[in-house]
N, C-alpha and C. Protein backbone atom coordinates (compact mmCIF):
# COMPACT_ATOMS: atom_id res chain seq x y z
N UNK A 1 206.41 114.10 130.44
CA UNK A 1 206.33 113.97 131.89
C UNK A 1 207.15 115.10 132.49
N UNK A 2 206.33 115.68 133.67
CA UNK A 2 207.43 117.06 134.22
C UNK A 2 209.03 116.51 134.86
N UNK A 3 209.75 117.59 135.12
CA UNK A 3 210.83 116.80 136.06
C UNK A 3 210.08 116.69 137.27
N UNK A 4 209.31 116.98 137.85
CA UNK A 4 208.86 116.85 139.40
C UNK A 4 208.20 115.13 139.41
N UNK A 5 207.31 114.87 138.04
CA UNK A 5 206.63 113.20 138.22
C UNK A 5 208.07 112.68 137.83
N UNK A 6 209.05 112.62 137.31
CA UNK A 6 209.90 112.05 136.71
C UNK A 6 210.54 111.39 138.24
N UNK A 7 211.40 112.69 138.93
CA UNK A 7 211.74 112.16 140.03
C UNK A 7 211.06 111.50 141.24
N UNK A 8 209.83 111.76 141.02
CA UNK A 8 209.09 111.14 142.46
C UNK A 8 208.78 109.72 141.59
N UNK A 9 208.55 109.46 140.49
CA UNK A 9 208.60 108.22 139.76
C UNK A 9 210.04 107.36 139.88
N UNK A 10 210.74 108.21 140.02
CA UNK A 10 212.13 107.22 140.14
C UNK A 10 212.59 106.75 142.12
N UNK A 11 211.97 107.90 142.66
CA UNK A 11 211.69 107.27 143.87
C UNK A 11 210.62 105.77 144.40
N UNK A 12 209.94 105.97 143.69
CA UNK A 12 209.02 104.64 143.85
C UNK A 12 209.03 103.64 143.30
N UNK A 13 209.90 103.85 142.12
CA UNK A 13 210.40 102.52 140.90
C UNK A 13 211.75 101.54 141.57
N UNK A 14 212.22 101.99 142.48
CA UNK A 14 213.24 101.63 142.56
C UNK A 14 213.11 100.52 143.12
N UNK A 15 212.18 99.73 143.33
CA UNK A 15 211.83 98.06 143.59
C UNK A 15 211.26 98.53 145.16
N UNK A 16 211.52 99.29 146.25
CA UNK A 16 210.42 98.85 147.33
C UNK A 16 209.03 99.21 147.34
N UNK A 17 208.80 98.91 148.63
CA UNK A 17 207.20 98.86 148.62
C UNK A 17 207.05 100.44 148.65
N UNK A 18 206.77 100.63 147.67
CA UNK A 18 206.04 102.81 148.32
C UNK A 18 204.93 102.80 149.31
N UNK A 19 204.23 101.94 149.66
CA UNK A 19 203.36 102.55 150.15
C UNK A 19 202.30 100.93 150.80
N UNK A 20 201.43 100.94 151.78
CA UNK A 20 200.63 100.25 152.53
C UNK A 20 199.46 100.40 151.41
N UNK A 21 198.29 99.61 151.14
CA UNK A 21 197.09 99.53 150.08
C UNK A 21 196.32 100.25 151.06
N UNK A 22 195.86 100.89 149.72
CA UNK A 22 195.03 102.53 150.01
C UNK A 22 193.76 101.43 150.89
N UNK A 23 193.40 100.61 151.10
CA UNK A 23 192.29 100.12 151.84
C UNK A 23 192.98 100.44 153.88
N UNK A 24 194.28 100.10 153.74
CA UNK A 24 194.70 100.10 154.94
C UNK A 24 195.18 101.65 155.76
N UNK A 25 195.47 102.80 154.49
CA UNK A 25 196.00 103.73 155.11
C UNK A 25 195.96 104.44 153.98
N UNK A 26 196.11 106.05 154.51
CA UNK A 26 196.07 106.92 153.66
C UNK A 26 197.06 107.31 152.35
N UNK A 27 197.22 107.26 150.94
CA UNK A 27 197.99 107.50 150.57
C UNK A 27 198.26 109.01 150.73
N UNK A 28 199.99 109.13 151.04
CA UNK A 28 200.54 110.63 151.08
C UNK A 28 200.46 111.18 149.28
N UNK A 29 200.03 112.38 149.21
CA UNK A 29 200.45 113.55 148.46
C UNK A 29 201.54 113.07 147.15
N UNK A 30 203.05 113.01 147.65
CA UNK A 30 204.23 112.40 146.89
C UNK A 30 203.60 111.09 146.39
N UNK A 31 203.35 110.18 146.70
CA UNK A 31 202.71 109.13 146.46
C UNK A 31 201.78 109.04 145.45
N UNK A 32 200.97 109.66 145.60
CA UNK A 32 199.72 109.60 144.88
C UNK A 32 200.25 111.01 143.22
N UNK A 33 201.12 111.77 143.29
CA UNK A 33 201.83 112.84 142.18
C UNK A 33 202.02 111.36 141.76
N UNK A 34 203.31 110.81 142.49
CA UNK A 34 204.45 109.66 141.77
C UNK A 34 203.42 108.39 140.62
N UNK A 35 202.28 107.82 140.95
CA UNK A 35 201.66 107.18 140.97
C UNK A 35 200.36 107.24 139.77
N UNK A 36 199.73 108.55 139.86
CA UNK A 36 198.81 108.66 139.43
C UNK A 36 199.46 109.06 137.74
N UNK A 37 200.63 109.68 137.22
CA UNK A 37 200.56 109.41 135.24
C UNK A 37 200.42 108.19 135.23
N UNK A 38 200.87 106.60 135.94
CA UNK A 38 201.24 105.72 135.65
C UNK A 38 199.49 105.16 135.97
N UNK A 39 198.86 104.98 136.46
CA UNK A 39 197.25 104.87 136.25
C UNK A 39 196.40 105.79 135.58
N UNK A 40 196.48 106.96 135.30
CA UNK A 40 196.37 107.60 134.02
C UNK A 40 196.43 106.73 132.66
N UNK A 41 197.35 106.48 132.44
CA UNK A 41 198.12 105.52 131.63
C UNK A 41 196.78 104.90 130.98
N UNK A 42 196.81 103.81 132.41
CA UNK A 42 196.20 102.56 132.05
C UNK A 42 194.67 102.83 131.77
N UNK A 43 194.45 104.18 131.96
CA UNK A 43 192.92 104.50 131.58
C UNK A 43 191.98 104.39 130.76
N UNK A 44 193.35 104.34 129.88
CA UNK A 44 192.88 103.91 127.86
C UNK A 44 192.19 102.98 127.96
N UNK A 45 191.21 102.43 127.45
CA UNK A 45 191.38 100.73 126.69
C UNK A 45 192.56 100.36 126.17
N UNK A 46 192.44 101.14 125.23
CA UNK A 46 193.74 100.99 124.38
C UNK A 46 195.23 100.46 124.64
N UNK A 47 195.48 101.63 125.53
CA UNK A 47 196.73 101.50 126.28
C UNK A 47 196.50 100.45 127.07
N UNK A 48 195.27 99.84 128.45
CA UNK A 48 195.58 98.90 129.02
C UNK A 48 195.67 97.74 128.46
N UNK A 49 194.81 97.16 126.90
CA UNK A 49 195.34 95.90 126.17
C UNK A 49 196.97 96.08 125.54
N UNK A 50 197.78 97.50 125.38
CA UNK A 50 198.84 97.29 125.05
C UNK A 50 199.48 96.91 126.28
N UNK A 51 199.66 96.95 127.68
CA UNK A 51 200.05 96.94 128.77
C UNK A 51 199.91 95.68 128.88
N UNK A 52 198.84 95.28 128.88
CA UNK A 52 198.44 93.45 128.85
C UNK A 52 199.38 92.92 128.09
N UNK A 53 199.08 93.25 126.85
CA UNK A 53 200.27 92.17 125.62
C UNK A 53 201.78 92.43 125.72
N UNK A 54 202.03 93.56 126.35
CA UNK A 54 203.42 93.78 126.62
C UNK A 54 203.97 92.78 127.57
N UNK A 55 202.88 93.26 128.97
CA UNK A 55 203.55 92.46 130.27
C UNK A 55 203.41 90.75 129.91
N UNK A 56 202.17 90.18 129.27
CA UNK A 56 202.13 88.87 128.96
C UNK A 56 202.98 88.12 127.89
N UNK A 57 203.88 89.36 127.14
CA UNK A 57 204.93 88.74 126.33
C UNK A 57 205.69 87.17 126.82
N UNK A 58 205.54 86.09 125.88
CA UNK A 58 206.50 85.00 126.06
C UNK A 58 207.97 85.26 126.59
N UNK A 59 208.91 86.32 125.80
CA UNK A 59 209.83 86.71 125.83
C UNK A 59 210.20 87.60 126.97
N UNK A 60 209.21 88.25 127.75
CA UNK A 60 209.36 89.37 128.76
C UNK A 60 209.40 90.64 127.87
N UNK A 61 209.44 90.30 126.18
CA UNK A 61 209.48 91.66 125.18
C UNK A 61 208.54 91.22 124.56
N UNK A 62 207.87 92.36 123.43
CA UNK A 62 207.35 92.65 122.36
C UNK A 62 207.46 93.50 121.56
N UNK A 63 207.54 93.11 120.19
CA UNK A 63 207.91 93.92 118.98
C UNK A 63 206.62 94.73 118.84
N UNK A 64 206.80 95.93 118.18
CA UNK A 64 205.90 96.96 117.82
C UNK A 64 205.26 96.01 116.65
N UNK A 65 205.71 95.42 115.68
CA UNK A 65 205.20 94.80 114.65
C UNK A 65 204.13 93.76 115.00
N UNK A 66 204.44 93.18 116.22
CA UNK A 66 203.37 92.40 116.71
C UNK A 66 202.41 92.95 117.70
N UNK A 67 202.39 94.18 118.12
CA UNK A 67 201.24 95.29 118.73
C UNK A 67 200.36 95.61 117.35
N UNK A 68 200.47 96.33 116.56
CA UNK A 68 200.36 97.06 115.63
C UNK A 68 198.89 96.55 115.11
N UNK A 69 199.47 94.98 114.44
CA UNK A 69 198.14 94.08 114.01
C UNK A 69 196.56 94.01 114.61
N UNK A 70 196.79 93.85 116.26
CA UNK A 70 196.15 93.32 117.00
C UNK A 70 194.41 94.47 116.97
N UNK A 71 195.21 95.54 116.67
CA UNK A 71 194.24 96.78 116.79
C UNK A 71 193.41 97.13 115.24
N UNK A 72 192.34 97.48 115.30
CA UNK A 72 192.24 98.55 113.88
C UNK A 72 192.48 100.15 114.00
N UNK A 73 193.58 100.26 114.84
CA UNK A 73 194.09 102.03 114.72
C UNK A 73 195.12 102.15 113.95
N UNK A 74 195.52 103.20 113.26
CA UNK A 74 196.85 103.32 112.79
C UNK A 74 197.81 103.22 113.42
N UNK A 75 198.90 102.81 112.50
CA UNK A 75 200.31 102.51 113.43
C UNK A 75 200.86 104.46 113.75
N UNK A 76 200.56 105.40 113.74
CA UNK A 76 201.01 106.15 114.24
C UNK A 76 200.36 106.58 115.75
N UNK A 77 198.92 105.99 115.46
CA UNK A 77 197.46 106.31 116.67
C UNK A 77 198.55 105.10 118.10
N UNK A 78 199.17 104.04 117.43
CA UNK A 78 199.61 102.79 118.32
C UNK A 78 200.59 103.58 118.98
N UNK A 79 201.37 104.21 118.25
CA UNK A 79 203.08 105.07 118.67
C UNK A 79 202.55 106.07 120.06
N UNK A 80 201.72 106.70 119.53
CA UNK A 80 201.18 107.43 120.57
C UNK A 80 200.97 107.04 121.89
N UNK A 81 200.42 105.69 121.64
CA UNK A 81 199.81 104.97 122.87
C UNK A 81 200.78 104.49 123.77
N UNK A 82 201.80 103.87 122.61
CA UNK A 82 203.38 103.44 123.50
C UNK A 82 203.90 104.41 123.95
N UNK A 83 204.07 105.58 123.45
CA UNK A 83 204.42 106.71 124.04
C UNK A 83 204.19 106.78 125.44
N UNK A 84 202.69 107.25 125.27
CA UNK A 84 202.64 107.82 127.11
C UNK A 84 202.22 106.37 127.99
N UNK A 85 202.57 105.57 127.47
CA UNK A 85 203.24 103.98 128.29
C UNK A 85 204.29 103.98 129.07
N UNK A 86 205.18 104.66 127.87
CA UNK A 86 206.97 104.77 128.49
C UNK A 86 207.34 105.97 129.32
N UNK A 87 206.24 107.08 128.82
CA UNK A 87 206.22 108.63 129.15
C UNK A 87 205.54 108.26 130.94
N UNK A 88 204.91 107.40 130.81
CA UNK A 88 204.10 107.11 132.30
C UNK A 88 205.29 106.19 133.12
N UNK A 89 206.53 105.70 132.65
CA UNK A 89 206.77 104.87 133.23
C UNK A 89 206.75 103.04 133.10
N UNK A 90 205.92 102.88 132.45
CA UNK A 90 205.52 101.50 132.40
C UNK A 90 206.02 100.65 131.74
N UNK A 91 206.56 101.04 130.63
CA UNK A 91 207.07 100.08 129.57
C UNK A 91 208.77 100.78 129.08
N UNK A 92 209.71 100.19 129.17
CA UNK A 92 210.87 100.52 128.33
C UNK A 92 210.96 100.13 126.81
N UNK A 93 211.81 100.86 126.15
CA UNK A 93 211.70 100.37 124.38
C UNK A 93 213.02 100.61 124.08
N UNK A 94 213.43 99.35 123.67
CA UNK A 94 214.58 99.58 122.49
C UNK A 94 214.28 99.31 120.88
N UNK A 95 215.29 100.20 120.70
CA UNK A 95 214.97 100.38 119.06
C UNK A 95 215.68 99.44 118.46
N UNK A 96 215.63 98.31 117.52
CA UNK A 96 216.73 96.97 116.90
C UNK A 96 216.14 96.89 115.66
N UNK A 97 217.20 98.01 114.49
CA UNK A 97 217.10 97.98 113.34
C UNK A 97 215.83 99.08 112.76
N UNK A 98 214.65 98.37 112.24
CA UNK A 98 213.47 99.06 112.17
C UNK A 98 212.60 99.30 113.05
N UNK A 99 212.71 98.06 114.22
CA UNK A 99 211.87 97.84 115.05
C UNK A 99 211.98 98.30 116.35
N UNK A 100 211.09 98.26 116.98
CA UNK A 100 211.12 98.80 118.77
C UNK A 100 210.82 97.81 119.22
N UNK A 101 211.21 97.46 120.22
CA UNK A 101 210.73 96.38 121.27
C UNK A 101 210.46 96.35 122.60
N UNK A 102 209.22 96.37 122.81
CA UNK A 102 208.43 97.18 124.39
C UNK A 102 209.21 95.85 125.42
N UNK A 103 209.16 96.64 126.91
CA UNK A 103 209.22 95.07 127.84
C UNK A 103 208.27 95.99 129.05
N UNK A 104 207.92 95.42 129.97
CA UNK A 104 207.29 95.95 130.83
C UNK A 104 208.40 96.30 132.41
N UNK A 105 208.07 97.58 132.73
CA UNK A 105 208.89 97.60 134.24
C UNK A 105 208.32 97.15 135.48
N UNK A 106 208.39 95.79 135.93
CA UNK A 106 208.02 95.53 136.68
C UNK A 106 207.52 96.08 138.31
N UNK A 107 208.84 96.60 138.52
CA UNK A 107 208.81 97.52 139.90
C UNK A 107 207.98 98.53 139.65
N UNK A 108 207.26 99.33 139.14
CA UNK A 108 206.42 99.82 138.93
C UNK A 108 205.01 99.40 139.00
N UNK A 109 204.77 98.50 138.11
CA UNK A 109 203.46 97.84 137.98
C UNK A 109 203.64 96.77 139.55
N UNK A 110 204.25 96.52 140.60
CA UNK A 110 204.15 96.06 141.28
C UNK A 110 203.79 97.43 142.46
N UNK A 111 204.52 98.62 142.06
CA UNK A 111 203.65 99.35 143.13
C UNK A 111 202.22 99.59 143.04
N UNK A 112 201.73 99.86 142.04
CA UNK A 112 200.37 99.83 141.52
C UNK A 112 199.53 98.73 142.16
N UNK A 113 200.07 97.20 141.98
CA UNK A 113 199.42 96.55 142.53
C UNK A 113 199.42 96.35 144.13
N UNK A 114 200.31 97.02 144.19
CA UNK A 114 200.44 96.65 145.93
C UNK A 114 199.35 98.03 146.67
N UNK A 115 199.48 99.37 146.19
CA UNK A 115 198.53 100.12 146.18
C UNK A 115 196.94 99.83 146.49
N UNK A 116 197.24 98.95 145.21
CA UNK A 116 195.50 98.56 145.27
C UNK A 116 195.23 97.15 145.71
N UNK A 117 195.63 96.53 146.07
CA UNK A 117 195.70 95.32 147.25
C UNK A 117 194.60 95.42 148.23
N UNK A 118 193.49 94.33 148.02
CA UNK A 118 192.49 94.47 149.12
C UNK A 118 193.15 93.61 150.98
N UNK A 119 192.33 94.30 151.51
CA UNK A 119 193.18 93.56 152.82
C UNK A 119 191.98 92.12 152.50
């Protein structure tokens, strides 16, 4: 991710509303830079069922070990995918022992939805 999406991503993550749903008003320029790796993202299949099983975690987490299964891609093809998840913004990961453990960033995926919000 450049430093330019990085910081306009950390402007809009920061829990308020960025922006009125594109049905009601125009999205600005900054907005739509800040916005668009993080729907990029979700463009995959791939990536949007990892996004699903992340955010629908019991725990608010998920282990890479329990992503991994769900797919027939390789576990390096999966790494990738988590990658530009976290690279977009969407998911944080800690590493515990062997394992990684995704959680989803909410304030984020709530601008997204508020974005696309029908009136």
């Amino acid at each position: 991710m450049s430093k330019q999406a990085g910081l306009a991503l950390a402007d809009v993550s920061a829990g308020e509303a960025c922006c009125q749903p594109i049905s009601e008003q125009r999205v600005s320029a900054e907005t739509a830079a800040a916005l668009a790796p993080a729907f990029k993202a979700l463009g995959d299949p791939v990536r949007l069922q990892l996004m699903s099983m992340i955010a629908s975690a019991p725990d608010g987490e998920i282990c890479v070990c329990e992503l991994t299964p769900a797919f027939t891609l390789s576990g390096p093809t999966i790494s990738h995918h988590l990658k530009t998840l976290r690279d977009a913004g969407l998911v944080d990961a800690e590493r515990r022992g062997t394992w990684v453990y995704y959680r989803p960033r909410p304030a984020l995926i709530r601008q997204l939805a508020a974005l696309l919000a029908a009136a």
